[in-house]
Protein backbone atom coordinates (compact mmCIF):
# COMPACT_ATOMS: atom_id res chain seq x y z
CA UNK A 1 98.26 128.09 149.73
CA UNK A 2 97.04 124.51 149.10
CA UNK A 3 100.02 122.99 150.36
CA UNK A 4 99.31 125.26 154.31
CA UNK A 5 95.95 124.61 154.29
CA UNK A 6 96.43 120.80 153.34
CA UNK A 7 98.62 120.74 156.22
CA UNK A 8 96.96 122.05 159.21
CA UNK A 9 93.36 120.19 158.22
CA UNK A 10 95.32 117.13 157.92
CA UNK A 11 97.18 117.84 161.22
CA UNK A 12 94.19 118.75 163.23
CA UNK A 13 92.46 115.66 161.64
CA UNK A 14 95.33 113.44 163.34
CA UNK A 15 94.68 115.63 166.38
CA UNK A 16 97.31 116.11 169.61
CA UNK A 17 98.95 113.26 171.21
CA UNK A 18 96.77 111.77 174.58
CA UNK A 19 97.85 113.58 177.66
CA UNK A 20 99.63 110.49 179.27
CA UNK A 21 101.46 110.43 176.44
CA UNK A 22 104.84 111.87 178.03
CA UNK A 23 108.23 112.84 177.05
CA UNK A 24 109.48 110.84 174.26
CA UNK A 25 106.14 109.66 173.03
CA UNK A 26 104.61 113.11 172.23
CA UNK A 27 107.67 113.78 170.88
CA UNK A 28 107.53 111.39 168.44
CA UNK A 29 103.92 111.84 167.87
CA UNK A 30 104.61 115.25 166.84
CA UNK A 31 107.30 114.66 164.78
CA UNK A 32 105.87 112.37 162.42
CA UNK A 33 102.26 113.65 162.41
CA UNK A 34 104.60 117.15 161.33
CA UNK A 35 106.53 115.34 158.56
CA UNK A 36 103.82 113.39 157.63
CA UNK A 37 101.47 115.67 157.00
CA UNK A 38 104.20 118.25 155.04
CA UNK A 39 105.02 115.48 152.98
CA UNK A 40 101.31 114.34 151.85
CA UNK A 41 100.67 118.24 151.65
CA UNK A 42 103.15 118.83 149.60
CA UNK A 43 102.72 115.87 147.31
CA UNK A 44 98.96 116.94 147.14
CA UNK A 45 99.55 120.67 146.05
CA UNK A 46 102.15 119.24 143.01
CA UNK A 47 98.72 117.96 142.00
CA UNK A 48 97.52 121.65 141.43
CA UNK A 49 100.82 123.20 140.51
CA UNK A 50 102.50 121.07 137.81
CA UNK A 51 100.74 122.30 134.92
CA UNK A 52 102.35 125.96 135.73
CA UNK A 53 105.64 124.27 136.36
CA UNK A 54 105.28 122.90 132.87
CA UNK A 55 104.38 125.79 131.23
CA UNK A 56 107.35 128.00 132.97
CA UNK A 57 109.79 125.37 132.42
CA UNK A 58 108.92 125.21 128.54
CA UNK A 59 108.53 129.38 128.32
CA UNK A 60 111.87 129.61 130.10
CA UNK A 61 113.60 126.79 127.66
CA UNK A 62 112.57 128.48 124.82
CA UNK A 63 114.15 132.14 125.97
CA UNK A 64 117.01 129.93 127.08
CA UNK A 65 117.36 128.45 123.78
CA UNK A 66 116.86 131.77 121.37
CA UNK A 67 120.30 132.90 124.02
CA UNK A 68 122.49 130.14 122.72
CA UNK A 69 121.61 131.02 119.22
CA UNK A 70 122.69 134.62 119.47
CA UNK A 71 119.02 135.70 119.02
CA UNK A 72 118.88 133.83 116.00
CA UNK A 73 115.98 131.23 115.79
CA UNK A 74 112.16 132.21 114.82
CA UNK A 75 110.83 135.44 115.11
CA UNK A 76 107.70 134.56 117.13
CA UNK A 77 108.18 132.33 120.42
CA UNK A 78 105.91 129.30 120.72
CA UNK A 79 104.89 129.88 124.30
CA UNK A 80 104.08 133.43 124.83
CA UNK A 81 102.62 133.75 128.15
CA UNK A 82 101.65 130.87 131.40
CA UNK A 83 98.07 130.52 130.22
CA UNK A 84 98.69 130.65 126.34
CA UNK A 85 101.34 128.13 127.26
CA UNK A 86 98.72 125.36 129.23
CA UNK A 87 96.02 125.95 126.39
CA UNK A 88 98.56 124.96 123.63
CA UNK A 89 100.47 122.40 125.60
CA UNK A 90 96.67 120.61 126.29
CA UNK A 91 95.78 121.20 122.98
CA UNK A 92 99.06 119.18 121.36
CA UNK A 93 99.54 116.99 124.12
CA UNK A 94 96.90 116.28 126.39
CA UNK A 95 96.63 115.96 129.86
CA UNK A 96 99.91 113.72 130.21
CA UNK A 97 101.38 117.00 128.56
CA UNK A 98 100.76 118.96 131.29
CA UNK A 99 101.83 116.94 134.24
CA UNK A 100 105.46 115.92 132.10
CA UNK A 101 107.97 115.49 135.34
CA UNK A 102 105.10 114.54 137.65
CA UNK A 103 106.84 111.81 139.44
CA UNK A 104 110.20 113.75 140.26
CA UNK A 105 107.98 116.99 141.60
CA UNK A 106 106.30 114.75 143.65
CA UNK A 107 108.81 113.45 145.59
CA UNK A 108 110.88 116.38 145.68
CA UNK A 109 108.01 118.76 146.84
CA UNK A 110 106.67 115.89 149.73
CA UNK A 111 110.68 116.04 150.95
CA UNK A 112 110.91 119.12 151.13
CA UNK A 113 107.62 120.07 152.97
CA UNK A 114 108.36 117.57 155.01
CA UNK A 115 111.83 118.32 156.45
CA UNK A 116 111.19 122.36 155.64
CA UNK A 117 108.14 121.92 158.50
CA UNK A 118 110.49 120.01 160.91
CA UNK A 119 113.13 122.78 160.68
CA UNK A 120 110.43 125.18 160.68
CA UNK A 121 108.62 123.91 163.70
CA UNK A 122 111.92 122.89 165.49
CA UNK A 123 113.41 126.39 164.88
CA UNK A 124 109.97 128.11 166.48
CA UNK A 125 110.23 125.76 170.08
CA UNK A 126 114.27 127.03 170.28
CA UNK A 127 114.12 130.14 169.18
């Protein structure tokens, strides 16, 4: 929900291209205002949701792990739910902890809002 609602403010903030902006140049208007937007949108909400991609990613190693050893390994998981997971990441880690593979999310969640809203709002004016 933060990345939709990042979106349209930051879209209406740019507002519609000028009226005697014709053919090519609304077009163009609208298609980078769209992928800009998606992509800061979607940068901003990794903000808010990489401390939960942490947390799954180390909850679903550990599962992942305990499978290649046949079930063998300790009999009480580490991580053993999303919140229990942040509060003992932050506690042995810190902050840095919790926002481990920050950079990559970034870029791959600002792509992909950005060319999953062109396809999106290309598909709507075609179909």
């Amino acid at each position: 929900s933060v990345y939709f609602v990042t979106q349209g403010e930051l879209k209406r903030l740019l507002g519609e291209p000028k009226a005697d902006t014709g053919g090519w140049g609304a077009h163009a208007f609208n298609l980078v205002r769209t992928s800009g937007c998606a992509f800061l949108a979607g940068a901003f909400a990794t903000c808010f949701n990489a401390p939960f991609d942490v947390a799954k990613s180390r909850i679903q190693q550990q599962v992942s792990s305990q499978d290649a050893l046949g079930g063998v390994g300790s009999a009480e998981p580490k991580y053993t739910g999303t919140l229990q997971a942040l509060q003992l990441i932050y506690r042995e880690e810190g902050l840095r902890g919790m926002y481990k593979g920050f950079v990559p999310k970034f870029w791959r969640m600002g792509l992909g809002g950005a060319v999953g809203m062109l396809a999106f709002e290309t598909a709507q004016k075609f179909c």
